[in-house]
Protein backbone atom coordinates (compact mmCIF):
# COMPACT_ATOMS: atom_id res chain seq x y z
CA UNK A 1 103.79 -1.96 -47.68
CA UNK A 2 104.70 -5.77 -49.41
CA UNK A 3 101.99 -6.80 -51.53
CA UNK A 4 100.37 -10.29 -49.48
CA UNK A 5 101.90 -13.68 -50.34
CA UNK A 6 99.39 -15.83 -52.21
CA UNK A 7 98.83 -19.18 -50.83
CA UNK A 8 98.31 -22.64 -51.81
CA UNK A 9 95.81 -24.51 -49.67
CA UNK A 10 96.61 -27.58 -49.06
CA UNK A 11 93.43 -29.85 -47.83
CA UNK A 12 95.25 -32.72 -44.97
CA UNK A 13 95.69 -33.45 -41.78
CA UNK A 14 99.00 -35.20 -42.94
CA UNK A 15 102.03 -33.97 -41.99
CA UNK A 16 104.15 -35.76 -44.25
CA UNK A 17 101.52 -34.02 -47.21
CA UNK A 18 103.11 -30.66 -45.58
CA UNK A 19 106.69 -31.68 -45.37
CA UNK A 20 106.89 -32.85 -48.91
CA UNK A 21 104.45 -29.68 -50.17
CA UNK A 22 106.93 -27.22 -48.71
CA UNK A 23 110.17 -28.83 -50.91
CA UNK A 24 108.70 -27.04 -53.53
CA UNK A 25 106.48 -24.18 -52.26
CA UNK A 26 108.01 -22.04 -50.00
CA UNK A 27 106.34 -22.34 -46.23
CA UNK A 28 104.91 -19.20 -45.60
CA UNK A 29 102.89 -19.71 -48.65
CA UNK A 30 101.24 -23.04 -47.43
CA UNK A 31 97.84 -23.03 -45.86
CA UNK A 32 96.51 -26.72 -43.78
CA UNK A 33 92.54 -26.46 -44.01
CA UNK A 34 91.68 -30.28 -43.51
CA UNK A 35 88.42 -31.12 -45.35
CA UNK A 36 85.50 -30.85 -42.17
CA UNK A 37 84.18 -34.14 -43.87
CA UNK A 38 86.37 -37.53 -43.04
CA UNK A 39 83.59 -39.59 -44.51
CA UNK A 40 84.90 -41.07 -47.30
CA UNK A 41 83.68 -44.04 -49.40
CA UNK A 42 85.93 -47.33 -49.35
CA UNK A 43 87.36 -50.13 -51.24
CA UNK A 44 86.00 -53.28 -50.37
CA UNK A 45 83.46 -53.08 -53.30
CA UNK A 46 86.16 -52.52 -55.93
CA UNK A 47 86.75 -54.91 -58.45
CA UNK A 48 89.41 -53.68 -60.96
CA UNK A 49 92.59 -51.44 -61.10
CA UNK A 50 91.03 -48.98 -62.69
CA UNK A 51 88.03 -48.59 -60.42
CA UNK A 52 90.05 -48.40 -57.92
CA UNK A 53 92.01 -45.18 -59.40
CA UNK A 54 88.17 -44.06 -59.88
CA UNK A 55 87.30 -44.41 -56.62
CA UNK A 56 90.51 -42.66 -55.34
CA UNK A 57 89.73 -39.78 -57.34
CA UNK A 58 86.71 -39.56 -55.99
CA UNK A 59 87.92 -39.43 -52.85
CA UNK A 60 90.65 -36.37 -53.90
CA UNK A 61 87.69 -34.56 -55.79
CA UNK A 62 85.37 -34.22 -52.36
CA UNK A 63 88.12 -33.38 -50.42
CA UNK A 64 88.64 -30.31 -53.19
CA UNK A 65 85.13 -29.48 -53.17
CA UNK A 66 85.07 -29.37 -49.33
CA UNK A 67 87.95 -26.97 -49.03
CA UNK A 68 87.08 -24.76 -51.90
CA UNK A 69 83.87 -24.49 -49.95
CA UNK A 70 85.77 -23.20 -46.94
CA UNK A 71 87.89 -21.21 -48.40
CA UNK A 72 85.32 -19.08 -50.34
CA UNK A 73 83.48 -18.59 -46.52
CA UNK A 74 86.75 -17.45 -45.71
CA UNK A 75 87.40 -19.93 -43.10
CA UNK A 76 91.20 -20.66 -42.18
CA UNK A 77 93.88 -18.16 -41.41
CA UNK A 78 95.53 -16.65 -44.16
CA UNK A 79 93.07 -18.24 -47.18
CA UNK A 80 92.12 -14.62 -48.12
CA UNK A 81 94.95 -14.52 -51.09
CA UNK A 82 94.43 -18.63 -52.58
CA UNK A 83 95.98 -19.37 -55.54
CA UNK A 84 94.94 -23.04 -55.65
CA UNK A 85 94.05 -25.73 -53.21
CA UNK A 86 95.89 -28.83 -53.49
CA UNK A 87 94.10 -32.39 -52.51
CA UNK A 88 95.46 -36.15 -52.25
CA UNK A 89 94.34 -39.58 -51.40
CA UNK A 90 96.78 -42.47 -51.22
CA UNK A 91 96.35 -46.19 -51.05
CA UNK A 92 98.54 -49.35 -51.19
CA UNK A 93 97.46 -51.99 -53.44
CA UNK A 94 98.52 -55.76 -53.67
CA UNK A 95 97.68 -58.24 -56.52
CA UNK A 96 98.77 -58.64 -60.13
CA UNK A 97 96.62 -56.18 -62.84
CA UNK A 98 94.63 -58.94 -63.76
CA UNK A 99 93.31 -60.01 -60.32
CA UNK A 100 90.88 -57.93 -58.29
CA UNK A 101 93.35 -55.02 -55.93
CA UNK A 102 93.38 -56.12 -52.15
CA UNK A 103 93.90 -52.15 -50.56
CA UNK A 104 95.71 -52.37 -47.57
CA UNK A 105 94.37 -49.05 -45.12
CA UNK A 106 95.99 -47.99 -42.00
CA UNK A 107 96.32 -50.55 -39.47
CA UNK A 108 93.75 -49.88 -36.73
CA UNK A 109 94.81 -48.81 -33.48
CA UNK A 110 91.94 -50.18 -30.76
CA UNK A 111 94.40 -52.99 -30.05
CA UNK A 112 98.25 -53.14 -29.81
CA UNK A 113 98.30 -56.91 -30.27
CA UNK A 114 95.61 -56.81 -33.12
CA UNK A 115 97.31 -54.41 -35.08
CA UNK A 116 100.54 -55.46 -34.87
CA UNK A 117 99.45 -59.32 -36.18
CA UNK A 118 97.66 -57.80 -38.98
CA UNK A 119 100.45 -55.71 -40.78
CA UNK A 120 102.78 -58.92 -39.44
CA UNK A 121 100.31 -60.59 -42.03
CA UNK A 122 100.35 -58.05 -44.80
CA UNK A 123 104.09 -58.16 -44.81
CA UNK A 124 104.27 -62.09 -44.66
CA UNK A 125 101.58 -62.29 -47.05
CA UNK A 126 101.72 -59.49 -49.44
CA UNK A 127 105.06 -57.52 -49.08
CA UNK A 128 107.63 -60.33 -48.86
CA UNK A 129 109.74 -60.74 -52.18
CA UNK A 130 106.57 -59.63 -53.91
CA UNK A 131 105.89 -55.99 -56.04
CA UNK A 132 103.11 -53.35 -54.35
CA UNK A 133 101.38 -50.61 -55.88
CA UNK A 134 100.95 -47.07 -54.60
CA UNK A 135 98.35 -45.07 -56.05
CA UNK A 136 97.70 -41.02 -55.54
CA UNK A 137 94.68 -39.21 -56.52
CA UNK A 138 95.51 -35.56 -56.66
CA UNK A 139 93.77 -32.31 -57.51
CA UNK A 140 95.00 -28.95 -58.16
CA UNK A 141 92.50 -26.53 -58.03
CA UNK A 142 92.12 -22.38 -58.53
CA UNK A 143 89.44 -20.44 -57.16
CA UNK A 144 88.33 -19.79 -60.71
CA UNK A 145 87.60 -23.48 -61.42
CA UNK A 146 90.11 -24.66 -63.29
CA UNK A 147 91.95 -27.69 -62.20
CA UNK A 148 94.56 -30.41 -63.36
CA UNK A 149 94.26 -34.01 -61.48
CA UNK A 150 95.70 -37.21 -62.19
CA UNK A 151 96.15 -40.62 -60.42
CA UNK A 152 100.22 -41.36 -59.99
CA UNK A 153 101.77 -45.21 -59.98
CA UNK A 154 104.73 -46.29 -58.13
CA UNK A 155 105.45 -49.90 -57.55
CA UNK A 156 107.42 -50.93 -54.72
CA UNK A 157 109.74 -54.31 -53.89
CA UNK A 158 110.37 -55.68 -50.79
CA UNK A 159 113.43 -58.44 -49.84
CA UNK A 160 112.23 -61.74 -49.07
CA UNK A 161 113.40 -61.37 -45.79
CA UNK A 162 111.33 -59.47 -44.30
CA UNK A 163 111.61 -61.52 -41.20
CA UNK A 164 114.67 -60.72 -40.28
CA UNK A 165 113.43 -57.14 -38.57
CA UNK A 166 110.08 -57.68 -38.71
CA UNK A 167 109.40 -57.67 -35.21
CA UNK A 168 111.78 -54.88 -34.44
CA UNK A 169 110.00 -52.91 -37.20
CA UNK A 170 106.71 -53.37 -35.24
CA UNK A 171 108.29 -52.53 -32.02
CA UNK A 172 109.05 -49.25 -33.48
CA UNK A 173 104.83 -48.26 -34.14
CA UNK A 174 105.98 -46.75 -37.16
CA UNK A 175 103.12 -48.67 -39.10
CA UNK A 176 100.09 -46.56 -37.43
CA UNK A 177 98.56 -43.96 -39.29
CA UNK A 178 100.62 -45.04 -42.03
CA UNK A 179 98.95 -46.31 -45.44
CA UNK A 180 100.14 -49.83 -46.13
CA UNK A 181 101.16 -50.74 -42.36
CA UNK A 182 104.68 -48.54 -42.85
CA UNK A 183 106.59 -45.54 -43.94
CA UNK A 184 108.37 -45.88 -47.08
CA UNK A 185 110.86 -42.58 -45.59
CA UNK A 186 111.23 -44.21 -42.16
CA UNK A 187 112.79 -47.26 -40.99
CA UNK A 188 110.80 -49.59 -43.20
CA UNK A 189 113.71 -48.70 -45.98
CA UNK A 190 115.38 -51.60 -44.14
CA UNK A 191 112.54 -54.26 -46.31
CA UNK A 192 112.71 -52.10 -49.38
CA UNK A 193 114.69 -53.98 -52.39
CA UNK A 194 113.53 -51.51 -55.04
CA UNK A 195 111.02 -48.42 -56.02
CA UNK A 196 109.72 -47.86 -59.65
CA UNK A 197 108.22 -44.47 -59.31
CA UNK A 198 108.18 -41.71 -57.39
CA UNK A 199 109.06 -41.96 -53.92
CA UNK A 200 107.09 -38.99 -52.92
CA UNK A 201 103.85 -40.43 -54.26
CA UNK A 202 104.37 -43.54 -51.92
CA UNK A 203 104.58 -40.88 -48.77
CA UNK A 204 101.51 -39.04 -49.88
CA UNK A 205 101.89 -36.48 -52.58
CA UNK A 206 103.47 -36.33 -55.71
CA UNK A 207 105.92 -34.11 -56.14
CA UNK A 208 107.00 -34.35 -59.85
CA UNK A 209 103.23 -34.47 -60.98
CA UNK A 210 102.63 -31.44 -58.39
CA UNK A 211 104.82 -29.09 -60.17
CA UNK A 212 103.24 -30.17 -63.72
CA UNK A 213 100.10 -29.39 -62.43
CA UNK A 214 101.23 -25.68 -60.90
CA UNK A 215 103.24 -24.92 -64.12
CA UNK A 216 99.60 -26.08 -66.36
CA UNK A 217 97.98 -23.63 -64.02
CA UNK A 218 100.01 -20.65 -64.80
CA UNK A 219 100.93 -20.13 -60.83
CA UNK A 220 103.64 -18.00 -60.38
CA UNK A 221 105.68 -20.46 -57.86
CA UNK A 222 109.30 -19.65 -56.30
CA UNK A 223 111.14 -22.46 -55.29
CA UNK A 224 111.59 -22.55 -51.29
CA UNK A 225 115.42 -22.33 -50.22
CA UNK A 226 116.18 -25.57 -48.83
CA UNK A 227 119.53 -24.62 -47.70
């Protein structure tokens, strides 16, 4: 009989977290457990850059203490062989470094029309021939304790004519659910002029910083066969 697969947990609900995890762990070694707490402080009471990467962390270190927590009960199929549990939280920030961050969420979704003229505004205001910041908390963490975290950068530039598809972009509803009011791998690519950085961390997770933190941890990774 095979010896079992060892997994890596990986704490989201995101999908996109799961599509980018599995271009570099193999998919039938990838575990979803969402963290059963989606409390999770906010940003209005940040005042600097570098709070602000402290309070993401803080958000990517509960969400690691939550799943460790389930995975020791042995909740979630197939957690019984966990090599580590992976964990992520990603905003979009506006401002210069030496003004306070403005974090733009995910649009809110009670209202088509009130949703809509908000990212119409962060766009207009914010995106528009100016540079953006993504930020991603991450944690790595074994059973055993050990971890390896970090908080990754990338800035992105739009074109200053955002205008020009703006209100086809919002026809699409790409911006819901989507950190910033759009999707950096989807159509907004039409708006984007330039990315310093890692394109993965503005989806959600990583990747480059991932693998760092797997090879750091000694776990004995294949590369998934993307062909």
């Amino acid at each position: 009989m095979p010896e079992p697969i060892s997994k890596i947990v990986l704490g989201s609900r995101s999908p996109r977290r799961r599509d980018l995890l599995r271009l570099i762990v193999p998919e039938e070694r990838i575990v979803v457990l969402p963290p059963r707490d989606s409390d999770e402080p906010g940003f209005e009471d940040v005042p600097t850059w570098r709070a602000l990467e402290d309070r993401l962390m803080e958000i990517a270190e509960g969400k690691s203490r939550d799943v460790l927590e389930q995975v020791r009960q042995g909740r979630g199929v197939g957690v019984q062989r966990t090599q580590a549990v992976v964990t992520a939280d990603t905003v979009i920030a506006a401002g210069t470094l030496d003004e306070r961050p403005v974090v733009l969420g995910q649009p809110e979704t009670q209202d088509h029309r009130s949703w809509q003229a908000v990212v119409r505004r962060w766009f207009e205001e914010y995106y528009a021939g100016h540079t953006h910041v993504a930020l991603t908390a991450f944690c790595v963490t074994t059973l055993s304790g050990r971890s390896v975290r970090g908080v990754a950068r990338s800035e992105v530039t739009f074109r200053s004519d955002v205008g020009r598809w703006l209100d086809w972009y919002l026809r699409t509803g790409e911006p819901l659910g989507k950190a910033g009011g759009y999707g950096i791998q989807g159509a907004a690519d039409v708006f984007i002029a330039r990315v310093d950085g890692s394109i993965s961390n503005v989806v959600g997770l990583p990747l480059r910083e991932l693998l760092d933190a797997f090879e750091e941890l000694g776990l004995d990774l294949d590369p998934p066969s993307l062909v």
